[in-house]
Protein backbone atom coordinates (compact mmCIF):
# COMPACT_ATOMS: atom_id res chain seq x y z
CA UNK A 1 -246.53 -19.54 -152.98
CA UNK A 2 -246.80 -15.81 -152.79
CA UNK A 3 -245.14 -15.76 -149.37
CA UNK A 4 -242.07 -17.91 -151.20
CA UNK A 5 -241.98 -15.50 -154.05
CA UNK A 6 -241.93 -12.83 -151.88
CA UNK A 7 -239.22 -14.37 -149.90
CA UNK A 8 -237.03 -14.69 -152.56
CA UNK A 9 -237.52 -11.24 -154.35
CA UNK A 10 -236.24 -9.83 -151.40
CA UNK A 11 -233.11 -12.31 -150.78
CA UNK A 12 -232.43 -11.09 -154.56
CA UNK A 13 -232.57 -6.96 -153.43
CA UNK A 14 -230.66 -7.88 -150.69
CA UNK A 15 -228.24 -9.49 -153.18
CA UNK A 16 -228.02 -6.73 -155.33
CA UNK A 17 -227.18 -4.61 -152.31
CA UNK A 18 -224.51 -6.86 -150.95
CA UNK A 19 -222.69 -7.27 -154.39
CA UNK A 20 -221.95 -3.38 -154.93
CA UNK A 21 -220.47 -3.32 -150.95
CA UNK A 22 -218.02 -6.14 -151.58
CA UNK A 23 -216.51 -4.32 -154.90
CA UNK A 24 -216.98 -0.28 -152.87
CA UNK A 25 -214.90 -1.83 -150.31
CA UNK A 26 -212.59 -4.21 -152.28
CA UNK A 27 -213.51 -7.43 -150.18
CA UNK A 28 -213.46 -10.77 -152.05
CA UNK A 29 -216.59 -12.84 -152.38
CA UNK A 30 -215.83 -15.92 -150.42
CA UNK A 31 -218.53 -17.39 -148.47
CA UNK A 32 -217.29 -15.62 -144.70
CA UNK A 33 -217.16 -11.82 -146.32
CA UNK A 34 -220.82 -12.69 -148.05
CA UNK A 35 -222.52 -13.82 -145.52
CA UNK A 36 -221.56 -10.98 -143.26
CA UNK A 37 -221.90 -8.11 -145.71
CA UNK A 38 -225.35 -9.95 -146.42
CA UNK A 39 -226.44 -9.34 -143.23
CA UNK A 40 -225.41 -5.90 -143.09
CA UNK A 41 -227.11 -5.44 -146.07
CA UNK A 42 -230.16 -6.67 -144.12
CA UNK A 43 -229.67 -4.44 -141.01
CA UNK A 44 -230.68 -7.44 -139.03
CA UNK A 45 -227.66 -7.52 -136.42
CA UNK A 46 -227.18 -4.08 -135.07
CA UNK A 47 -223.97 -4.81 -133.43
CA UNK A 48 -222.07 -6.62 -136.81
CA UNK A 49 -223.39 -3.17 -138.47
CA UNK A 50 -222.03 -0.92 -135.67
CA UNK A 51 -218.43 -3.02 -135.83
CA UNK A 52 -218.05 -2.71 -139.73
CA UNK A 53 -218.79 0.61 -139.95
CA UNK A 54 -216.14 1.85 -136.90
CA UNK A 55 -213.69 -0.77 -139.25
CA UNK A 56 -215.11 1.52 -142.47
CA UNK A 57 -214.45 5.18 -140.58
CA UNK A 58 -210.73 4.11 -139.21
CA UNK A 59 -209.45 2.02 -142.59
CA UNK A 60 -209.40 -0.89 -141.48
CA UNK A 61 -208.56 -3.89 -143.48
CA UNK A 62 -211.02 -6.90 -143.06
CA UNK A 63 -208.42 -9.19 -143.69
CA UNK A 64 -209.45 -13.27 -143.31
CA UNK A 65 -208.69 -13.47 -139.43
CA UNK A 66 -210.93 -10.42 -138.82
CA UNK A 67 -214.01 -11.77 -141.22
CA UNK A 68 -213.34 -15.18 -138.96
CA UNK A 69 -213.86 -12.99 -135.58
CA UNK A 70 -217.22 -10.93 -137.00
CA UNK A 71 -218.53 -14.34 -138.19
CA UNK A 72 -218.03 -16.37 -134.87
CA UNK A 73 -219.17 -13.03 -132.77
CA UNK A 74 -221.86 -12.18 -134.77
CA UNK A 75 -223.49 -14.97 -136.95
CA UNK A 76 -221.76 -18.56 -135.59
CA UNK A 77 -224.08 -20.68 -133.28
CA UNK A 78 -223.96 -20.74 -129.96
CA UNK A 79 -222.07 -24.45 -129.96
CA UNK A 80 -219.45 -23.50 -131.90
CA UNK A 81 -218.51 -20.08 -130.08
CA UNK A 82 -218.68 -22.52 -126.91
CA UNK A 83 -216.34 -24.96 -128.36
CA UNK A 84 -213.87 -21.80 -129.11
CA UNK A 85 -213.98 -20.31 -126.24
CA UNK A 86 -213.05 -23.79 -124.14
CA UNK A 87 -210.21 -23.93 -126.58
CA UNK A 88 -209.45 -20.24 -125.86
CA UNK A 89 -209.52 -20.73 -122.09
CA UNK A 90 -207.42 -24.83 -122.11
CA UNK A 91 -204.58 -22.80 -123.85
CA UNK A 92 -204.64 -20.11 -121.13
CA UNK A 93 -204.57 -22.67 -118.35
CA UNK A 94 -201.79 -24.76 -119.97
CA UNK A 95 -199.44 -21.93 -120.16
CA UNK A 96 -200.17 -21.00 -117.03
CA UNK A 97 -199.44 -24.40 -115.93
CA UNK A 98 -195.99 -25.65 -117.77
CA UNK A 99 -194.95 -22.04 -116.33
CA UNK A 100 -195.25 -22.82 -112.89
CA UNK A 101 -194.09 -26.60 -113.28
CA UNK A 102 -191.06 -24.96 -114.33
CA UNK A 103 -190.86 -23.01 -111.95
CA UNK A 104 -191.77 -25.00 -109.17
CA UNK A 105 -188.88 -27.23 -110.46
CA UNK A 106 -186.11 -24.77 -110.43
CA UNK A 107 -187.63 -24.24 -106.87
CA UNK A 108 -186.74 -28.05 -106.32
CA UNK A 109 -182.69 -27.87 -107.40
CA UNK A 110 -182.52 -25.20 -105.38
CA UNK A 111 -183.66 -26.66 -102.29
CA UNK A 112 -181.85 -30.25 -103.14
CA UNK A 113 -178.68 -28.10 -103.39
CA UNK A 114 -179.50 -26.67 -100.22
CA UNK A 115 -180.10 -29.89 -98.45
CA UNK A 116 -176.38 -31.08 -99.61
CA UNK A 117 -174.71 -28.29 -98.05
CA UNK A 118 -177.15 -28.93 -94.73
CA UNK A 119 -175.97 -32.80 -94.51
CA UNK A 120 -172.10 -31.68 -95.44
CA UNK A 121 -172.39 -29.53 -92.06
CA UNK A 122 -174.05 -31.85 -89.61
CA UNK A 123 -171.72 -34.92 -91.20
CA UNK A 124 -168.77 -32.68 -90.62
CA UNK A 125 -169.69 -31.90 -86.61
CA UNK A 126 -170.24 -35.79 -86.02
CA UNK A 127 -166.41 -36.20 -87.70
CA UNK A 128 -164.88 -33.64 -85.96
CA UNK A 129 -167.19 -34.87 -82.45
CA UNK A 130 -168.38 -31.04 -82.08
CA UNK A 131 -171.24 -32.35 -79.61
CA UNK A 132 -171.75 -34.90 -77.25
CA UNK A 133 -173.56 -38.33 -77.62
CA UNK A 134 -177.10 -37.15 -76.76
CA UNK A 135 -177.01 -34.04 -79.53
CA UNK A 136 -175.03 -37.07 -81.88
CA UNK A 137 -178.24 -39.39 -81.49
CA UNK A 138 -180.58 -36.64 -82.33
CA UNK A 139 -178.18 -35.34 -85.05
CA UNK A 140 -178.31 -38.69 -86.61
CA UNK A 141 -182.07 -38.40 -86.85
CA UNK A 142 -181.61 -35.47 -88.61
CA UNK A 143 -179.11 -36.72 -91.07
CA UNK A 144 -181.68 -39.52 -91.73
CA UNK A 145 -184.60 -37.61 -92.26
CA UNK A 146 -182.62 -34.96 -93.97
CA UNK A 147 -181.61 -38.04 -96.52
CA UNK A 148 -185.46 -38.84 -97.19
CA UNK A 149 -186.28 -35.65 -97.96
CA UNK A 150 -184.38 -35.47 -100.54
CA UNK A 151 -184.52 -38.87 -101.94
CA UNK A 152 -188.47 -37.26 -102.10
CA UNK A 153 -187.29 -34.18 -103.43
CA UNK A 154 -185.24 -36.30 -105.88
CA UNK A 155 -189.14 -38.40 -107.10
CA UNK A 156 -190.21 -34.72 -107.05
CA UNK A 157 -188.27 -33.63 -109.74
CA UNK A 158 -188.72 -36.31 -111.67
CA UNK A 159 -192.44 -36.53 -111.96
CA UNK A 160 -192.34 -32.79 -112.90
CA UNK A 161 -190.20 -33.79 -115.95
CA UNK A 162 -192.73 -36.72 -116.53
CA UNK A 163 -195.67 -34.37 -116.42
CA UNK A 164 -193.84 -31.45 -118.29
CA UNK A 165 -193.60 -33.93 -121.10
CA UNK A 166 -197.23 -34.62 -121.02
CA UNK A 167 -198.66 -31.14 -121.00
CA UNK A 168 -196.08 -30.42 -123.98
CA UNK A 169 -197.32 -33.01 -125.97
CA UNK A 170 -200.85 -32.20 -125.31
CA UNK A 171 -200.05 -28.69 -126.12
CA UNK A 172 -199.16 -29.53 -129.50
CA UNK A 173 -201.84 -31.84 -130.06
CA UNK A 174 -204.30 -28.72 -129.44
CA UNK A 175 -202.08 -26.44 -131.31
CA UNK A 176 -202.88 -28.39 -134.34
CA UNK A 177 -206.45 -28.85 -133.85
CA UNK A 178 -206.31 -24.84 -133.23
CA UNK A 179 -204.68 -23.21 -136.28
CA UNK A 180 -207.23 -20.81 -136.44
CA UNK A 181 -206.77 -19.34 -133.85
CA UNK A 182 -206.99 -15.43 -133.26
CA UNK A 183 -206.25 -14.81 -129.48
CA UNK A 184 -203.33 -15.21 -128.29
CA UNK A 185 -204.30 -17.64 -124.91
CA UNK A 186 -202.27 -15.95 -122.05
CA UNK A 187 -202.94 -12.11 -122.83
CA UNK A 188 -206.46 -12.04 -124.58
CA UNK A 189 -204.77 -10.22 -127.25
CA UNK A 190 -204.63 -11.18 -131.53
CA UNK A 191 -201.82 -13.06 -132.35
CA UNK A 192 -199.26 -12.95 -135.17
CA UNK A 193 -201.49 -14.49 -137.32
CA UNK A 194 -203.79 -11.83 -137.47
CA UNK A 195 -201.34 -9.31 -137.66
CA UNK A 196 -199.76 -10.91 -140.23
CA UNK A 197 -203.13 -11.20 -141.95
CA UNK A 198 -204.20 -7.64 -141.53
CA UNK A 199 -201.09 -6.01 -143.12
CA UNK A 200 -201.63 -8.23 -145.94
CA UNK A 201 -205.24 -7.04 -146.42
CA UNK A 202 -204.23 -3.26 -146.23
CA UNK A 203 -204.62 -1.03 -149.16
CA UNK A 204 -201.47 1.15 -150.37
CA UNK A 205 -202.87 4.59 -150.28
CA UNK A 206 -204.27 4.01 -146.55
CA UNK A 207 -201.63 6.10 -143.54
CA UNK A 208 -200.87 2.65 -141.87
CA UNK A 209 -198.56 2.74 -139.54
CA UNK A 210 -196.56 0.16 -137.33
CA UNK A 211 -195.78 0.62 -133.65
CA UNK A 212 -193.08 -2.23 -132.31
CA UNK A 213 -192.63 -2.98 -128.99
CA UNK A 214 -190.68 -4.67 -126.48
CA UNK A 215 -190.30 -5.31 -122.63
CA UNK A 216 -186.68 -3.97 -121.59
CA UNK A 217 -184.83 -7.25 -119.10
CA UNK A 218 -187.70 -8.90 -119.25
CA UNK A 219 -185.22 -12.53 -119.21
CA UNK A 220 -184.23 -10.80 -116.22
CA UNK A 221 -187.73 -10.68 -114.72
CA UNK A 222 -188.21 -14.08 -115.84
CA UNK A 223 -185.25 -15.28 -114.04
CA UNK A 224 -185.36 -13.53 -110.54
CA UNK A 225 -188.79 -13.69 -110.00
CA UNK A 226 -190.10 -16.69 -111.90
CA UNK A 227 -191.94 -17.55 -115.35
CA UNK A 228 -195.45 -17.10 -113.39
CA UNK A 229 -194.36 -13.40 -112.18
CA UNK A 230 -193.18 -12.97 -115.97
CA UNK A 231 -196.98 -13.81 -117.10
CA UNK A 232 -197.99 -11.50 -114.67
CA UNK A 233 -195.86 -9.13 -116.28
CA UNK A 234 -197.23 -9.52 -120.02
CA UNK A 235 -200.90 -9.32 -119.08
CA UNK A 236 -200.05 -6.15 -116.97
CA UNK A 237 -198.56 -4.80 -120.04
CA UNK A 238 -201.30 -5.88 -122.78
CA UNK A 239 -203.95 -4.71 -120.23
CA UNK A 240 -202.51 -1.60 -120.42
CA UNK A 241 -201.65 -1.05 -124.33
CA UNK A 242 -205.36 -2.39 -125.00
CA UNK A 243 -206.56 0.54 -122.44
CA UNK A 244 -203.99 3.03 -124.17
CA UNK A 245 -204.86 2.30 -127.96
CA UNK A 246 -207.69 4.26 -129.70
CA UNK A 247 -210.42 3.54 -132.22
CA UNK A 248 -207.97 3.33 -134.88
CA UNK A 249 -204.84 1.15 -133.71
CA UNK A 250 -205.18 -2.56 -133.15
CA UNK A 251 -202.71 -4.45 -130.43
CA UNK A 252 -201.51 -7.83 -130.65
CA UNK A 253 -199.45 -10.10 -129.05
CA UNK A 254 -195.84 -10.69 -131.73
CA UNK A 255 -194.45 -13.50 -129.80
CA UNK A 256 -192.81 -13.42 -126.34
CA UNK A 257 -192.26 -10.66 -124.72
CA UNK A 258 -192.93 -8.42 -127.79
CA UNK A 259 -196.11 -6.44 -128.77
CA UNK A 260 -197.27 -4.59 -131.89
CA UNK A 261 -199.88 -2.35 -133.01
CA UNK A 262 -201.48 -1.61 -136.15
CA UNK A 263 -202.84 1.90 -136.73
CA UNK A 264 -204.96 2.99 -139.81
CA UNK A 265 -206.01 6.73 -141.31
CA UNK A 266 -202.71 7.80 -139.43
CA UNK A 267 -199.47 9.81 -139.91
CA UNK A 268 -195.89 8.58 -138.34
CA UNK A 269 -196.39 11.74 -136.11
CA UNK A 270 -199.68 10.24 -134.69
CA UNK A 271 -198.31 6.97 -134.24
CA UNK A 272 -195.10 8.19 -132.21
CA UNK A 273 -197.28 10.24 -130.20
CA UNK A 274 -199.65 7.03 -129.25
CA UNK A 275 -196.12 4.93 -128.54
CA UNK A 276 -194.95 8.10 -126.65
CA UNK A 277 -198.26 7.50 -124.38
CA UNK A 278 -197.84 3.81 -124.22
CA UNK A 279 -193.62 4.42 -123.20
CA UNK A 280 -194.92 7.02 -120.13
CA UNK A 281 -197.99 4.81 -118.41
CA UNK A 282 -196.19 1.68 -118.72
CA UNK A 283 -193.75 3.16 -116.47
CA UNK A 284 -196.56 3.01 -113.97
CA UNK A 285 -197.13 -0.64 -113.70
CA UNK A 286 -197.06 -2.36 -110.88
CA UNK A 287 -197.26 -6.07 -110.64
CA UNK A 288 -197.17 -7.99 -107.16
CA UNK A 289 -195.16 -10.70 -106.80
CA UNK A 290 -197.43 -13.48 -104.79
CA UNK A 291 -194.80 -15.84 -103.42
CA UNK A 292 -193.09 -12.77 -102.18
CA UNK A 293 -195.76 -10.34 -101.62
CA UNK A 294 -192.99 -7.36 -102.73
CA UNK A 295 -194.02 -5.46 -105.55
CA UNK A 296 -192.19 -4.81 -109.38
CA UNK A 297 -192.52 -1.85 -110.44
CA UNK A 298 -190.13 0.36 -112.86
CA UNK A 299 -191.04 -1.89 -115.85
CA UNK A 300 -190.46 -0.10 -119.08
CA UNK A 301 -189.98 -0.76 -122.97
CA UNK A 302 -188.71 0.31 -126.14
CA UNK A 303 -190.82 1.03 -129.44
CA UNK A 304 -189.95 1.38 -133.08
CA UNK A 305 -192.57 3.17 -135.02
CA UNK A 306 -192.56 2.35 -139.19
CA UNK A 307 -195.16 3.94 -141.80
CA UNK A 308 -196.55 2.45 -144.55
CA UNK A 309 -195.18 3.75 -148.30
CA UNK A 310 -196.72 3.29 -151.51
CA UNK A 311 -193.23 2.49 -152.53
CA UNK A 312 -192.82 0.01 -149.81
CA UNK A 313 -193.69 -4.06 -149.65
CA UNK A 314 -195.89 -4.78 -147.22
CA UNK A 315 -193.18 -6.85 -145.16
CA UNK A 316 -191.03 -3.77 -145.26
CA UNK A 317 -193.62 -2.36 -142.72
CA UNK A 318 -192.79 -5.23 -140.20
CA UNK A 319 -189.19 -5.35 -141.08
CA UNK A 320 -188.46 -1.09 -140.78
CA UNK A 321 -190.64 -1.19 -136.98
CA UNK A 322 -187.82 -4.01 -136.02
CA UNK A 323 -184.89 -2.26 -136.87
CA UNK A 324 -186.54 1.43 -135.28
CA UNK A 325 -187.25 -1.33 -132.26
CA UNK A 326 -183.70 -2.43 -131.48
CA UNK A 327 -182.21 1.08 -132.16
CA UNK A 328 -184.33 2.38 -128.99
CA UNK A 329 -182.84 -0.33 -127.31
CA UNK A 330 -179.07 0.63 -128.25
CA UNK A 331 -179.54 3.73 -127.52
CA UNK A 332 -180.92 3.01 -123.58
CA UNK A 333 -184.20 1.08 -123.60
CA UNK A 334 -187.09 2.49 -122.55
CA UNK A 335 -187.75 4.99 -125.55
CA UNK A 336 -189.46 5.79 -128.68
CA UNK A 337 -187.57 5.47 -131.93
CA UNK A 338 -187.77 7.67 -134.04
CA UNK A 339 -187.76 10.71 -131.71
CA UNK A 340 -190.18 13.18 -131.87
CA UNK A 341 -189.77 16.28 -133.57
């Protein structure tokens, strides 16, 4: 009994330590923030303690989404991080997949078209009796097999469409069973949602700023090298905005080929000076092309940089970055808007 009694007198000083951290911090008491702030009330997880207090010293909001990470990281069991993480990992494969089924199909047309114009030719020399009657039997052959490859080609095509169908439908089935999701699958990075969620959480009088960002031609990427050299292409590039952003500024994936990231306890100067760094080594990327074995390189992108104002809505953050975004990209691609002073 005195081992109970002792138990609970401390869960109730731990309590009373918890309580004052949600209200210093402004966090709501839902069961998520509690049990997290509980625990670094305890000092029991050194990490947890390590990764709210770096999120204390840069302002950073702990919005929903990022209380969902700590918890799963930090305090989930190990069957449930397992189950996320083969969720995390099916997504990545399946857009990896419908990528290269449609590419592999455009692949297809092309080489049915090319057949056409092959049989054209060798039907045309047999009309216009170009060779004699020992090449004729041997062309024949070739018009024949010529035929069944692409009546293959033809079966080909469609059971790509048949399977594109099916990895669609099973995309959306896991979409829906994963609404909670934080990563985006293909670059590792957050996703909208989060962003979303952590400009909601941010207080007014915090230097939050937005930095915008988009691949210049990247449809043109896309469409003379193929949807698989494209995801090539977007990891390259988160790879190397993760490895650019400091302590303070967040990077997530907006949708596409578009990025964003999120900096806290910073001026506008700060922020065009981090999308200035971000402009110069993405210049430097290099991504090989593995059907082809040539290499891309000379990939840029344009930024719009917004700060937060007291005066502003929150969405006006999102909406002034955008407009900054597309300026850069009027004015040439492949620079910061605004300038630097």
């Amino acid at each position: 009994m005195a081992d109970s009694d002792e138990s609970i007198d401390k869960s109730f000083q731990t309590l009373k330590q918890t309580i004052p951290l949600l209200l210093k911090h402004k966090i709501s008491a839902i069961p998520t923030n509690y049990a997290l702030w509980y625990t670094y009330a305890t000092g029991q997880c050194n990490e947890l303690n390590a990764e709210l207090d770096k999120m204390i010293e840069n302002d950073r909001p702990l919005s929903s989404a990022r209380a969902q990470e700590l918890h799963r990281n930090y305090l989930s069991d190990q069957q449930e991080v397992s189950t996320w993480q083969l969720r995390q990992s099916l997504e990545a494969m399946l857009v990896e997949l419908t990528q290269s089924l449609t590419d592999t199909r455009s692949d297809t047309h092309s080489f049915k078209n090319t057949m056409d114009i092959c049989l054209t030719d060798l039907e045309k020399v047999e009309r216009e009796g170009w060779s004699v009657e020992e090449v004729m039997t041997l062309v024949r052959e070739m018009v024949r097999e010529t035929q069944q490859i692409k009546r293959s080609t033809l079966d080909f095509t469609a059971s790509l469409a048949s399977a594109e169908k099916e990895i669609d439908q099973l995309r959306r089935q896991l979409a829906e069973s994963q609404k909670d999701a934080l990563y985006d699958g293909l670059t590792g990075l957050y996703n909208r949602r989060v962003l979303d969620e952590d400009i909601a959480a941010m207080e007014a009088e915090q230097g939050v700023c937005l930095i915008m960002i988009d691949i210049d031609h990247f449809k043109s990427i896309n469409d003379q090298y193929g949807h698989q050299m494209g995801d090539r292409v977007l990891k390259a590039i988160a790879k190397r905005i993760k490895d650019t952003c400091r302590d303070n500024a967040v990077p997530y994936r907006f949708g596409g080929e578009e990025f964003s990231v999120l900096m806290t306890a910073s001026k506008l100067s700060q922020a065009i000076h981090q999308a200035e760094s971000m402009r110069r080594t993405m210049e430097k990327v290099s991504v090989i092309d593995r059907r082809t074995g040539k290499t891309l390189n000379g990939i840029t992108a344009s930024f719009g940089v917004a700060e937060y104002k007291k005066d502003m809505r929150k969405s006006d953050l999102l909406e002034q970055a955008d407009k900054l975004l597309y300026e850069a990209k009027r004015l040439g691609r492949n620079r910061v808007m605004p300038m630097q002073n």
